[in-house]
Protein backbone atom coordinates (compact mmCIF):
# COMPACT_ATOMS: atom_id res chain seq x y z
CA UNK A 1 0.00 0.00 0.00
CA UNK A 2 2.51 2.37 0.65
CA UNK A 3 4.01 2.34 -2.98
CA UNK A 4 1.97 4.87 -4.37
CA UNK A 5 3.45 7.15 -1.60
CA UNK A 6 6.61 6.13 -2.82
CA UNK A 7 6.10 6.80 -5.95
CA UNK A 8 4.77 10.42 -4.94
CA UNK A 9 7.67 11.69 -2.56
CA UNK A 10 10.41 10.83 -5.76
CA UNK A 11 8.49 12.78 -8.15
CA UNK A 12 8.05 15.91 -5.33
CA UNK A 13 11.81 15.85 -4.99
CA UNK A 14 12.49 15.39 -8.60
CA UNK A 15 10.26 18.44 -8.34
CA UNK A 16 12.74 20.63 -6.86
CA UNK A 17 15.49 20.08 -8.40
CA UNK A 18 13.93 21.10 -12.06
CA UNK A 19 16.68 21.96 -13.97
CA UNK A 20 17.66 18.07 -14.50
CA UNK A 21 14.07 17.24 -15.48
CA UNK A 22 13.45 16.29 -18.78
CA UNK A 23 10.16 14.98 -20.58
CA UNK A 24 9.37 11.14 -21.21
CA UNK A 25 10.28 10.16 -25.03
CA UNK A 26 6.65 10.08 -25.90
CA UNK A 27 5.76 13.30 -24.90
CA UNK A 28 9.19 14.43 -26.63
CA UNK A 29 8.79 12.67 -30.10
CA UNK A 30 4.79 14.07 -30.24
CA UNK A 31 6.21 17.70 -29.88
CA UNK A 32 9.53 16.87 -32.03
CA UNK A 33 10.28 19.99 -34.37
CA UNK A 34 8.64 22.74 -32.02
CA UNK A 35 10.37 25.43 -30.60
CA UNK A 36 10.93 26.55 -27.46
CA UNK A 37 9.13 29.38 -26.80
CA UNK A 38 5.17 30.41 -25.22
CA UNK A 39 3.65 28.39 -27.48
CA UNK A 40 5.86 25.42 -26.38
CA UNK A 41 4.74 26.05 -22.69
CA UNK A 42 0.89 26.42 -23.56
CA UNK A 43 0.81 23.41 -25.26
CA UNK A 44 2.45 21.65 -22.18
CA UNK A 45 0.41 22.94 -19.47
CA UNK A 46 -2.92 21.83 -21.80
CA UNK A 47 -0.97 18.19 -21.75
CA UNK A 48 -0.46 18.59 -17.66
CA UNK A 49 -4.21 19.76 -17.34
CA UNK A 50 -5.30 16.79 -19.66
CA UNK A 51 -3.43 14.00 -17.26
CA UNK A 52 -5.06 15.78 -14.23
CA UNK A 53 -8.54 13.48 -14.34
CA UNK A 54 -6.81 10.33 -15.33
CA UNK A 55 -2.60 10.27 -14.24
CA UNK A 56 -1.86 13.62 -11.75
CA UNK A 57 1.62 11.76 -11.19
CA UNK A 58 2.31 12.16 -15.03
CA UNK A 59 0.38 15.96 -14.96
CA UNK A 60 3.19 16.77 -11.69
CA UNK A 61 5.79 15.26 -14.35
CA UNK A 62 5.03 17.66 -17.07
CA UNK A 63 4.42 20.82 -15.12
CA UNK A 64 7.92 20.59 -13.33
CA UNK A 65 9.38 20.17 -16.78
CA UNK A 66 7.21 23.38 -17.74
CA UNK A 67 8.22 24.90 -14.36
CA UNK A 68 11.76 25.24 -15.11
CA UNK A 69 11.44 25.74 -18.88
CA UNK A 70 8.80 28.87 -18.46
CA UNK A 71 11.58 30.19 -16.46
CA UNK A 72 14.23 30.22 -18.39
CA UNK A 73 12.27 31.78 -21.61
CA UNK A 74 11.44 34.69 -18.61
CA UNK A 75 7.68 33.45 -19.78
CA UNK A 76 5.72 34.42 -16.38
CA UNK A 77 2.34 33.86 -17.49
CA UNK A 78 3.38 29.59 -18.29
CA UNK A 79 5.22 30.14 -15.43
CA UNK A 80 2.29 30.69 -13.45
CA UNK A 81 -0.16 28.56 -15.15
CA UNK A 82 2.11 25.40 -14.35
CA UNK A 83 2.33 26.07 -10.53
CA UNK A 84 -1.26 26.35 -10.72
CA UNK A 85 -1.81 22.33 -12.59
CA UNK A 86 1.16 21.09 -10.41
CA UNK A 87 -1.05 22.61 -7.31
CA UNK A 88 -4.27 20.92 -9.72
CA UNK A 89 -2.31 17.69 -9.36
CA UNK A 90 -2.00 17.73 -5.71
CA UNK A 91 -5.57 18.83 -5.33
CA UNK A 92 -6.91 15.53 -7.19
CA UNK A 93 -4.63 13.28 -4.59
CA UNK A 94 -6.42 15.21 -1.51
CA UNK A 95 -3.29 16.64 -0.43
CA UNK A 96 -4.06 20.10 0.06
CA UNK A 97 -1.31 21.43 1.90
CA UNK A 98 1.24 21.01 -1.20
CA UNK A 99 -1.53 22.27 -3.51
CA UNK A 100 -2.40 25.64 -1.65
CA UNK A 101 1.71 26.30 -1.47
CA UNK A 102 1.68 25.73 -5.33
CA UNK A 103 -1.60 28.05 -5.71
CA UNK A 104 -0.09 31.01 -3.38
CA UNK A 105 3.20 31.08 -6.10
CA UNK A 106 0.98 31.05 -8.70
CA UNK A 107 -0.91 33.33 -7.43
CA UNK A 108 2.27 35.82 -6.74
CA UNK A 109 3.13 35.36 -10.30
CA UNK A 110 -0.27 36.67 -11.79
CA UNK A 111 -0.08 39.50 -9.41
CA UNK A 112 3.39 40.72 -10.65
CA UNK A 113 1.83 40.51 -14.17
CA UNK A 114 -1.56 41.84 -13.56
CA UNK A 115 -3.25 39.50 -15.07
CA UNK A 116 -6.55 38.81 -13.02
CA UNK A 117 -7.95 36.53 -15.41
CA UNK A 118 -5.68 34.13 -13.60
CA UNK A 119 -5.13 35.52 -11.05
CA UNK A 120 -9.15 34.80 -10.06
CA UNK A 121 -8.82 31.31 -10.72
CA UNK A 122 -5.92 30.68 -8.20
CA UNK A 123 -7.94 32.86 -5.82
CA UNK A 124 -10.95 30.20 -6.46
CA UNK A 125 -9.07 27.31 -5.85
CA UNK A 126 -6.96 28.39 -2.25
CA UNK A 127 -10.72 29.15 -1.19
CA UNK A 128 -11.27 25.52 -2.09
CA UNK A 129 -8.48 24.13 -0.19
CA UNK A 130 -9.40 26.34 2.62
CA UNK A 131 -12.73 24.94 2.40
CA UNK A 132 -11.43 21.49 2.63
CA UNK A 133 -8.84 22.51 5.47
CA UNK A 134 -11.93 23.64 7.37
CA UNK A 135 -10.51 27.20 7.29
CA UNK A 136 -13.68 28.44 5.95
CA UNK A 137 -13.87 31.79 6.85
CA UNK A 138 -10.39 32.42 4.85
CA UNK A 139 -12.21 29.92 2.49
CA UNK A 140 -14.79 32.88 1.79
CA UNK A 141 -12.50 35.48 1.62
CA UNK A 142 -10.52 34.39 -1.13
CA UNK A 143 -13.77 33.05 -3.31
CA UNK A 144 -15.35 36.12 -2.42
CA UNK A 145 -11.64 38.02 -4.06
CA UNK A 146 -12.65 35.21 -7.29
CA UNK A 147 -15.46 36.53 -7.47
CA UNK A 148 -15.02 40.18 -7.46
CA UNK A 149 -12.22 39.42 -10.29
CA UNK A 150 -14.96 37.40 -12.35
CA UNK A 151 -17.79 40.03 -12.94
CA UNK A 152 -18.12 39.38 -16.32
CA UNK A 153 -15.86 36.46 -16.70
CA UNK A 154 -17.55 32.74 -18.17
CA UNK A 155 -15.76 30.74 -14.97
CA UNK A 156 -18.01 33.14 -12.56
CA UNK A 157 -20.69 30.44 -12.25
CA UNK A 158 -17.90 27.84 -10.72
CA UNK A 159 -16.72 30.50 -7.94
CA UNK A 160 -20.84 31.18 -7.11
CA UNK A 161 -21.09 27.52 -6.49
CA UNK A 162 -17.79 26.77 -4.60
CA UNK A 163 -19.20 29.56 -2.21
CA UNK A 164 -22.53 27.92 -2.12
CA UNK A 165 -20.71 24.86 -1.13
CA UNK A 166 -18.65 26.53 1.40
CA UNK A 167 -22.43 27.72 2.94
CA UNK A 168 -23.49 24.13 2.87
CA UNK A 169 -20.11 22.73 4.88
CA UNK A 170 -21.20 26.29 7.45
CA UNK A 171 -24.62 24.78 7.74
CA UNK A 172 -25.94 28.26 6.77
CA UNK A 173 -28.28 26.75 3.96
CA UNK A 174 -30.42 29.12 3.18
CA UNK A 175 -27.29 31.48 1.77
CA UNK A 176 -26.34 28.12 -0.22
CA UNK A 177 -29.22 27.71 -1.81
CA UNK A 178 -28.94 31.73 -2.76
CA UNK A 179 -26.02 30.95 -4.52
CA UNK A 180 -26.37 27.55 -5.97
CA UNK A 181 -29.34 28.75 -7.73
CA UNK A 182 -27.20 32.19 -9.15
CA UNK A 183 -24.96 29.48 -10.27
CA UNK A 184 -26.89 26.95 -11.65
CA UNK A 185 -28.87 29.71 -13.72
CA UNK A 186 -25.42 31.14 -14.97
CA UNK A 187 -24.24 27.38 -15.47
CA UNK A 188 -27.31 26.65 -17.86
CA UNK A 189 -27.23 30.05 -19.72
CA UNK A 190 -23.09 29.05 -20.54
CA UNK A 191 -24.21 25.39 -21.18
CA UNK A 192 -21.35 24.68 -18.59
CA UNK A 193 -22.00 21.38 -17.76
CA UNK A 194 -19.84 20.78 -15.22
CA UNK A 195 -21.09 23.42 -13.01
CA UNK A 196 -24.55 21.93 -13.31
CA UNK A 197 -23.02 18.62 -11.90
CA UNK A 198 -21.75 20.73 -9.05
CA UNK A 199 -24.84 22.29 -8.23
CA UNK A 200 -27.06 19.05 -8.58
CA UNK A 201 -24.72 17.49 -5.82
CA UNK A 202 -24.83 20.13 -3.74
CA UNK A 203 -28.71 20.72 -3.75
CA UNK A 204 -28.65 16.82 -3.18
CA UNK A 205 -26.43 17.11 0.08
CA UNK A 206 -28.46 20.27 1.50
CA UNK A 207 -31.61 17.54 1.06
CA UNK A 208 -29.81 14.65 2.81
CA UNK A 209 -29.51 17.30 5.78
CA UNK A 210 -32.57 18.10 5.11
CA UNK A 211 -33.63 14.09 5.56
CA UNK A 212 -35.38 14.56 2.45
CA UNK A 213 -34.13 11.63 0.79
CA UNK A 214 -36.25 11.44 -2.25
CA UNK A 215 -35.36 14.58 -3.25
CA UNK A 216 -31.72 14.09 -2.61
CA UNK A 217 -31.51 11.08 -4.62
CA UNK A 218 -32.89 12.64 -7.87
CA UNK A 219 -30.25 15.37 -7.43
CA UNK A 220 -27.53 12.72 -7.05
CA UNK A 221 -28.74 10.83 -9.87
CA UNK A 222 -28.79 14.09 -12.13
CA UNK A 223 -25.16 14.33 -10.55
CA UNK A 224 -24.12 11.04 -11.13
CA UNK A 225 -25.57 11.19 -15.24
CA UNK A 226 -23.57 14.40 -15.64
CA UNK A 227 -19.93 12.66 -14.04
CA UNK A 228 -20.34 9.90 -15.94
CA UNK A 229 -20.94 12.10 -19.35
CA UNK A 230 -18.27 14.20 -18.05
CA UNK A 231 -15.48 11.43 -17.51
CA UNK A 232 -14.97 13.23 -13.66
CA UNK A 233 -14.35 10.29 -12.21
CA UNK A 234 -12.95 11.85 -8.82
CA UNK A 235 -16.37 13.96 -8.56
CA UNK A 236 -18.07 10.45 -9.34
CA UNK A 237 -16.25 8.75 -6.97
CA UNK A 238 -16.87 11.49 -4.07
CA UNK A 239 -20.80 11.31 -5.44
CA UNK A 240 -21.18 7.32 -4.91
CA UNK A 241 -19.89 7.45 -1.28
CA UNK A 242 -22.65 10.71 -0.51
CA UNK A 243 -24.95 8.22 -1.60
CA UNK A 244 -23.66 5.39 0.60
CA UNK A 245 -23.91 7.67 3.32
CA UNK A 246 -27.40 9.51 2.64
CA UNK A 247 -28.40 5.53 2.13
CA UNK A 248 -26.77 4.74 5.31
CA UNK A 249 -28.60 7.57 7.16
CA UNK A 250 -32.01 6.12 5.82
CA UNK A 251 -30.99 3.09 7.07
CA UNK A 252 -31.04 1.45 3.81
CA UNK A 253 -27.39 -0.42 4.76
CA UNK A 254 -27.49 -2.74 1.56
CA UNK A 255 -27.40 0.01 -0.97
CA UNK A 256 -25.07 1.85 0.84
CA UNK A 257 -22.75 -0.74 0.62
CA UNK A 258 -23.42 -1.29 -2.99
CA UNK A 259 -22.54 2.50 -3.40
CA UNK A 260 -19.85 2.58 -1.28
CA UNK A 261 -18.89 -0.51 -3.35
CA UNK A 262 -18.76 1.12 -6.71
CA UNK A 263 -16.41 4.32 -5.12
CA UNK A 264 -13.91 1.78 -4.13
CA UNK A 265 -13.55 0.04 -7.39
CA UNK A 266 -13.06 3.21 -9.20
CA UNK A 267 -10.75 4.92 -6.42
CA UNK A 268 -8.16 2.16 -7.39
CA UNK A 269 -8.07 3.34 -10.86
CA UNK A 270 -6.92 6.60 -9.39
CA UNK A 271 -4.54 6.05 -6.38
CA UNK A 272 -5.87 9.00 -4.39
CA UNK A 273 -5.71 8.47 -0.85
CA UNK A 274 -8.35 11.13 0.55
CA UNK A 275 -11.08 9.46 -1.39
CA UNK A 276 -9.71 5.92 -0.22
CA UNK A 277 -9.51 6.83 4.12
CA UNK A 278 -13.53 8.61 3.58
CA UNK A 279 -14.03 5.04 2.17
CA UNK A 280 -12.75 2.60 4.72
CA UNK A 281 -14.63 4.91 6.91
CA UNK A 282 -18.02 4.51 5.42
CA UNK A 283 -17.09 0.69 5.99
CA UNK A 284 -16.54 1.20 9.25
CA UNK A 285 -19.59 3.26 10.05
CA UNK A 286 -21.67 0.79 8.44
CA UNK A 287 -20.04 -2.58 9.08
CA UNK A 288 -19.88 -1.20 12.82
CA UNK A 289 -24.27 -0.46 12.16
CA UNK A 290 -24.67 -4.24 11.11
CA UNK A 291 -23.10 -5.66 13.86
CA UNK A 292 -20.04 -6.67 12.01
CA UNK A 293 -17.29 -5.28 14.42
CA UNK A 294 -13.87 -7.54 13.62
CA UNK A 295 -14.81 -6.25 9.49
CA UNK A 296 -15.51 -2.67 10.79
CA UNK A 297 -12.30 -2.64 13.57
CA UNK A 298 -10.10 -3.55 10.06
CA UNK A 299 -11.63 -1.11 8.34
CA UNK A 300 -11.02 1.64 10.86
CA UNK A 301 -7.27 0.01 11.40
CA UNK A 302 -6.91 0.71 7.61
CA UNK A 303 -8.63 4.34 7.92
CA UNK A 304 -5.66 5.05 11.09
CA UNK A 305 -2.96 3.18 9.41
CA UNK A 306 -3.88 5.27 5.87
CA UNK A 307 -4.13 8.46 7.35
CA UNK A 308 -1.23 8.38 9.55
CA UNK A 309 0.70 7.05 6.33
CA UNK A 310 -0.48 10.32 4.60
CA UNK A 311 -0.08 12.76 7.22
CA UNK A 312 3.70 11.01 7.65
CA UNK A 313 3.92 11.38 4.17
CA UNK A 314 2.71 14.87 3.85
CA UNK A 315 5.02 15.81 6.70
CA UNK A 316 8.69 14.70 4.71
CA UNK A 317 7.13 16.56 1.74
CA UNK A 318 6.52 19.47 3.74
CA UNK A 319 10.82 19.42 4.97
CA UNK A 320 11.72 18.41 1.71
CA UNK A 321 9.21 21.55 0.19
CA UNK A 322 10.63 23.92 3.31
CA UNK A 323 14.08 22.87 2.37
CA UNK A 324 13.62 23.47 -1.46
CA UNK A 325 12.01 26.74 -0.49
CA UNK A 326 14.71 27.52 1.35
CA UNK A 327 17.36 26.49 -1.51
CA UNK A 328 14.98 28.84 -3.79
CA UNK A 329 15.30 31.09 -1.87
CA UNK A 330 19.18 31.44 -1.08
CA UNK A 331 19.92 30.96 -4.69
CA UNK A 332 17.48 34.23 -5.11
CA UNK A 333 18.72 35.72 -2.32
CA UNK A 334 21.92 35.33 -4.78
CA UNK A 335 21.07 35.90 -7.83
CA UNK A 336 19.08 39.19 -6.55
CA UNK A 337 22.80 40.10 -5.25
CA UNK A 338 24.20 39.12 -8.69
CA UNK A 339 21.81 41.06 -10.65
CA UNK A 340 22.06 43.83 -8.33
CA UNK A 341 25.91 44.10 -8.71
CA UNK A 342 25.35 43.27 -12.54
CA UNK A 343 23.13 46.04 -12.81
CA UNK A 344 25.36 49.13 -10.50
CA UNK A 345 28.25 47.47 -12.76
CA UNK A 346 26.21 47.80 -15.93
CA UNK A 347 25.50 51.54 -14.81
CA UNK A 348 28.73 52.55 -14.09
CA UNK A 349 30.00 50.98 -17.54
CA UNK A 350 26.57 52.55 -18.92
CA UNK A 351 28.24 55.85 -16.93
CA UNK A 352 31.29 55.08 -18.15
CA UNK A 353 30.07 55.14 -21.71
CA UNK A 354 28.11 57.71 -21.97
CA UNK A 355 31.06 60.00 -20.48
CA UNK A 356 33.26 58.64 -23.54
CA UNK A 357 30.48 59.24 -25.79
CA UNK A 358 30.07 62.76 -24.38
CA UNK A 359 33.74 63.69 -24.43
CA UNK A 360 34.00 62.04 -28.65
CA UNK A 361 30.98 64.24 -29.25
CA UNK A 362 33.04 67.23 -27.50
CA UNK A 363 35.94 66.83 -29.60
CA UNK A 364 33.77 66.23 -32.44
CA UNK A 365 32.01 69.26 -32.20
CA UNK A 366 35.72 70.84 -31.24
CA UNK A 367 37.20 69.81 -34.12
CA UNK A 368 34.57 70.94 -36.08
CA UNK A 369 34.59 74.36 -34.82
CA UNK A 370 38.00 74.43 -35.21
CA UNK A 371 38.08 73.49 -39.20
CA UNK A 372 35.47 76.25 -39.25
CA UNK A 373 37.23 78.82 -37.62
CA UNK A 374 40.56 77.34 -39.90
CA UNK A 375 38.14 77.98 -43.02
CA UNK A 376 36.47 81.20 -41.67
CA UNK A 377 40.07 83.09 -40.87
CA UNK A 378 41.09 81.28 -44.03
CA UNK A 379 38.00 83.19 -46.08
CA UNK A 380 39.00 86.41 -44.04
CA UNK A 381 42.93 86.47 -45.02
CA UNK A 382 41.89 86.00 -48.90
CA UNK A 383 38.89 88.39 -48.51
CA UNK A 384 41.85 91.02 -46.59
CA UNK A 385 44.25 90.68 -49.79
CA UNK A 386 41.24 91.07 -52.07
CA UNK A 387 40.10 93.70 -50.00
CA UNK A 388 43.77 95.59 -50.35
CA UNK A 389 43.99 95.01 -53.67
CA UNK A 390 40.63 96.41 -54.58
CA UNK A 391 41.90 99.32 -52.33
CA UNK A 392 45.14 99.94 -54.38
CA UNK A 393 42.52 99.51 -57.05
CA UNK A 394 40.57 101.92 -55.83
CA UNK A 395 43.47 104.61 -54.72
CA UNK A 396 44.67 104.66 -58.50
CA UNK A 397 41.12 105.36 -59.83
CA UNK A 398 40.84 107.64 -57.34
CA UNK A 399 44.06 109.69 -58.32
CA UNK A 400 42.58 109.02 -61.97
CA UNK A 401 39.31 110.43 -61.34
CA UNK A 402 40.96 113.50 -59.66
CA UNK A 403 42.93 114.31 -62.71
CA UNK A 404 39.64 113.94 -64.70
CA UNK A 405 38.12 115.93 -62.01
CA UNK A 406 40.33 118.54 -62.69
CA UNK A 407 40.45 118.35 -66.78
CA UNK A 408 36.69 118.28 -66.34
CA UNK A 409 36.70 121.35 -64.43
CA UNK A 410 38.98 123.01 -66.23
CA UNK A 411 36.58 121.85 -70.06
CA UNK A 412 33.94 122.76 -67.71
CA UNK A 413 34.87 126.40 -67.35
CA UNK A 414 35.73 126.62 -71.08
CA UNK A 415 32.15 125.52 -71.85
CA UNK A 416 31.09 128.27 -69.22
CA UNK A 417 33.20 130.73 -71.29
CA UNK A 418 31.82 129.32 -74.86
CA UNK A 419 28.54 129.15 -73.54
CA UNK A 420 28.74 132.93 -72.22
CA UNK A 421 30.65 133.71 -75.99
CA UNK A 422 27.68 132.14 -77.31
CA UNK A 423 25.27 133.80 -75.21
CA UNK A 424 26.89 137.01 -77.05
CA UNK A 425 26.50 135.70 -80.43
CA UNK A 426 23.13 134.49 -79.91
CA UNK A 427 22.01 137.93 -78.69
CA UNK A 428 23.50 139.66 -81.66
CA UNK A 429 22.15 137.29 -84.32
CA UNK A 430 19.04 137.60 -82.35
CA UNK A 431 19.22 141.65 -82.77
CA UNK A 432 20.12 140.99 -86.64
CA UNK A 433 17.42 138.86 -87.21
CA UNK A 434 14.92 141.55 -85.68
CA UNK A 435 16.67 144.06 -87.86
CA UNK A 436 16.31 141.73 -90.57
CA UNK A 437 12.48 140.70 -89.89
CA UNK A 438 11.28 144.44 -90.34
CA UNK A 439 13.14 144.94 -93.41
CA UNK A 440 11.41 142.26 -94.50
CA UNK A 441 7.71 142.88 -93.46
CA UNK A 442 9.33 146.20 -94.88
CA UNK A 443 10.30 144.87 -98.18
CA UNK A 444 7.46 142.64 -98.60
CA UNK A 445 4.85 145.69 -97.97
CA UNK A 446 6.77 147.24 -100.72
CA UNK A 447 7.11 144.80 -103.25
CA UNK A 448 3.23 143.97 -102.90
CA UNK A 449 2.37 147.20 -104.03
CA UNK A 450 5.14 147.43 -106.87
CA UNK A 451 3.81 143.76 -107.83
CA UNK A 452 0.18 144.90 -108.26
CA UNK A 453 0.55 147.42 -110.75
CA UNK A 454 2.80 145.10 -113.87
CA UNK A 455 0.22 142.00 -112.64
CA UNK A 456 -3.30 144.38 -113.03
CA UNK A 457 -1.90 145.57 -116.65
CA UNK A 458 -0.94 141.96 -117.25
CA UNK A 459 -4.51 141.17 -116.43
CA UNK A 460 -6.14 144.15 -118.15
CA UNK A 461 -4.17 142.94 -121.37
CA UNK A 462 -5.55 139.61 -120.87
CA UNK A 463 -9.09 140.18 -120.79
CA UNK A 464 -8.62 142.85 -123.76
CA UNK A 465 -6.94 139.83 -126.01
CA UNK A 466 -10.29 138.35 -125.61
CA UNK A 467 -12.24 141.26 -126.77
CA UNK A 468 -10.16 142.84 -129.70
CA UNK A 469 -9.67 142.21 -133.05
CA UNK A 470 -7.49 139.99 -134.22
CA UNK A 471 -5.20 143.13 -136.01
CA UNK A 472 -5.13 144.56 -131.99
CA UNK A 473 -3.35 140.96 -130.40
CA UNK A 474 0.10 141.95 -131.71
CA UNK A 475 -0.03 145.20 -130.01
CA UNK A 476 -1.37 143.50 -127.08
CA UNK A 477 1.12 140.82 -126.76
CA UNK A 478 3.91 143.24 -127.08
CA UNK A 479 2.03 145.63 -124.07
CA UNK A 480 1.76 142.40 -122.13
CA UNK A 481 5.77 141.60 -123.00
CA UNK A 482 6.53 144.97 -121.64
CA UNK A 483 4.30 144.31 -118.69
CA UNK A 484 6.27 141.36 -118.07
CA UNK A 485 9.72 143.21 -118.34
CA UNK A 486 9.13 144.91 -116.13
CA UNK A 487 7.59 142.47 -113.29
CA UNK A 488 11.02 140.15 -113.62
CA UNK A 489 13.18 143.15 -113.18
CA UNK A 490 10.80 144.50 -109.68
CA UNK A 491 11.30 140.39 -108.58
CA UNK A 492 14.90 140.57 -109.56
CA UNK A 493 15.10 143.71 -107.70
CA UNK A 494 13.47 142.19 -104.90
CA UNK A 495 15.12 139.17 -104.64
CA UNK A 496 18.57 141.30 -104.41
CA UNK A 497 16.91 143.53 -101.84
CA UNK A 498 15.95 140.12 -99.70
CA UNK A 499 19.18 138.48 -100.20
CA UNK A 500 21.41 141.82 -99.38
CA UNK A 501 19.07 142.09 -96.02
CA UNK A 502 19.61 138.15 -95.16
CA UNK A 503 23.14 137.69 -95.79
CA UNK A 504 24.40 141.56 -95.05
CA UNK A 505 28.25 140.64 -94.93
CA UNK A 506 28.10 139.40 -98.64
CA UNK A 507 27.77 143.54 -99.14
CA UNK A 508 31.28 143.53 -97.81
């Protein structure tokens, strides 16, 4: 009998020493090819939570492997999920000591990441193995934290019934029942079938307290329909041997005994001692009701010897978990030193080079002044000798345009002198030409009247032509010859007149 136990203490101290641990070949070859990273873990605490119904030895296996592989990917969410199925596994042997410890580091590691999701869930399940410590008003307070994290979460259902449940162990029914019924209607809205189960039992125990049998027994039948469609073979299990007792309680011995008789059988299949001591004392209870004392005094020696084997066992897990804890804890006592000295050495190298880096950019920016200021005085020498060239330049044109300053002044007062000599001239050809004007309007008065007198016999002649005789013309032509003689010679006289008044110094 005590193999089992055996078995159990080498895989908790294989537990804690999880950097050896390695997977089984068959778990190996099915993930062959994957890499190690999140997805890795995820997929290994969904193998761990699969073993959990049927093989929480093999679940433990996994989750330590997943333990120390979350942990060195720095992947605190896997990390956390696989304390909480190593805690699971512990939880489906009865031993709830190991799986609260387990549930409190997971439940550290959600916190750090804020993830309340999961963190709720661990908060559900230390409730639970308060409840089942008998610590029930620290039960309440952490399903009561579960629920306050759940308010719109699909698992709230499951935390409204463990409370219900914890009511039901308090004897306070009528809260239960408040509950169970919140849960049960959330349960069938979800279609969560497993919380229906739950809440079927539990209405079936309140009954059994109740003495109403009847009753009871339809809830544990809906109960017992649901496990077995379920494949819970642990809630099953715990569901036969309420019947045995409720039957025992009625005083119906025979069917509690076949009840009781069906747990056993499939407790085997599981190894879990909790469910195996509540059986040998159902045995005892009712062996010890039928009269059959030496069958119900080795039942109740089996109950002792059972429970003392567990407690002894749960005791050298607890030292071997205290002393692991304790390793844990030096070696992060350690390697909180380590990173603490890595990090004040990584900040005074960070220090370090960000004073180098400060000092290059000086010089950087240094020498780059300096090639500026090279280039700058540079541009101001060549601008200096352009600049005293330009100023020579400047000095000759200067001298240059003083000379033509002073021929300029020197034409200029010759034009002042020409322009005054002309001034003269202009006056006196002005006076000449006035002189010259009235000798003309004199002239031309004069000559008009002189004209008239050849050009009115010239006319007269003219219209006499057409008038006289033919005999006359001769005489007429040689009047009008005579007329004309003598207006050339008054134009001829004129035009000397004009000419000797125009242009007076041809007289000379």
């Amino acid at each position: 009998m005590k193999f089992p136990f055996i078995i159990l203490v080498l895989f908790l101290s294989v537990s804690t020493s999880l950097a050896q641990f390695t997977l089984p070949d068959s778990i190996q070859q099915k993930f062959m090819g994957i890499a190690l990273d999140s997805n890795y873990v995820i997929k290994l605490n969904a193998l761990a939570s699969s073993y959990l119904k049927t093989n929480p030895a093999a679940s433990r296996h996994v989750s330590s492997y997943v333990i120390n592989l979350s942990t060195q990917l720095k992947y605190t969410r896997g990390y956390a999920r696989a304390l909480t199925v190593m805690g699971n596994s512990y939880w489906y042997e009865g031993i709830y000591e190991f799986a609260q410890n387990y549930y409190l580091l997971a439940a550290r590691q959600y916190l750090s990441i804020h993830d309340s999701f999961g963190l709720s869930g661990v908060y559900n399940n230390i409730g639970e193995v308060n409840k089942r410590l008998g610590e029930n008003e620290r039960a309440l307070e952490y399903l009561q934290r579960s629920l306050d994290l759940k308010r719109g979460d699909s698992t709230r259902a499951l935390t409204l019934y463990n409370i219900g449940e914890l009511y039901v162990t308090m004897r306070q029914y009528g809260k239960a029942e408040d509950y169970l019924n919140h849960a049960l209607t959330l349960a069938q809205v979800s279609k969560d079938e497993r919380v229906i189960a739950y809440c079927h039992w539990c209405f079936a125990r309140i009954n059994v307290e109740r003495k109403d049998y009847t009753k009871a027994f339809r809830e544990f039948q809906s109960a017992q329909d649901a496990w077995i469609a379920l494949g819970e073979t642990r809630s099953l299990i715990q569901t036969y041997q309420d019947m045995a007792r409720a039957r025992r309680l009625e005083g119906n011995l025979n069917e509690a005994l076949q009840y009781l008789n069906k747990a056993s059988a499939l407790s085997k299949t599981l190894q879990v001692p909790d469910l195996r001591i509540t059986a040998f004392l159902e045995y005892f209870r009712i062996d010890s009701t039928l009269g059959h004392y030496d069958r119900a005094l080795y039942f109740l020696t089996r109950h002792n010897a059972l429970k003392d084997s567990v407690y002894s066992l749960l005791k050298s897990e607890q030292v071997e978990r205290v002393q692991a804890i304790y390793e844990t804890e030096m070696r992060e006592r350690e390697n909180r030193e380590l990173r603490i000295e890595k990090e004040l050495k990584d900040t005074q190298l960070i220090e370090r080079e960000n004073l180098i880096a400060a000092v290059s950019i000086l010089l950087v920016i240094t020498a780059v002044f300096a090639i500026i200021l090279f280039r700058q005085r540079r541009k101001i020498l060549v601008a200096n000798a352009d600049l005293k060239g330009k100023n020579e330049e400047i000095h000759s044109q200067k001298n240059s345009i003083e000379l033509q300053a002073a021929s300029l002044l020197k034409l200029n007062e010759t034009l002042q002198e020409l322009n005054r000599s002309l001034e003269t001239r202009i006056d006196e050809r002005s006076r000449q030409l006035v002189v010259q004007n009235q000798k003309l309007a004199e002239y031309t008065f004069v000559n008009a009247h002189k004209l008239r007198a050849p050009v009115a016999s010239m006319l007269g002649l003219i219209s006499l032509i057409q008038q006289a005789d033919p005999q006359e013309h001769e005489i007429i032509l040689k009047h009008l010859k005579t007329c004309g003689d003598q207006l050339d010679c008054i134009i001829r006289e004129i035009s000397q007149n004009l000419e000797a008044s125009i242009h007076p110094e041809k007289r000379d």
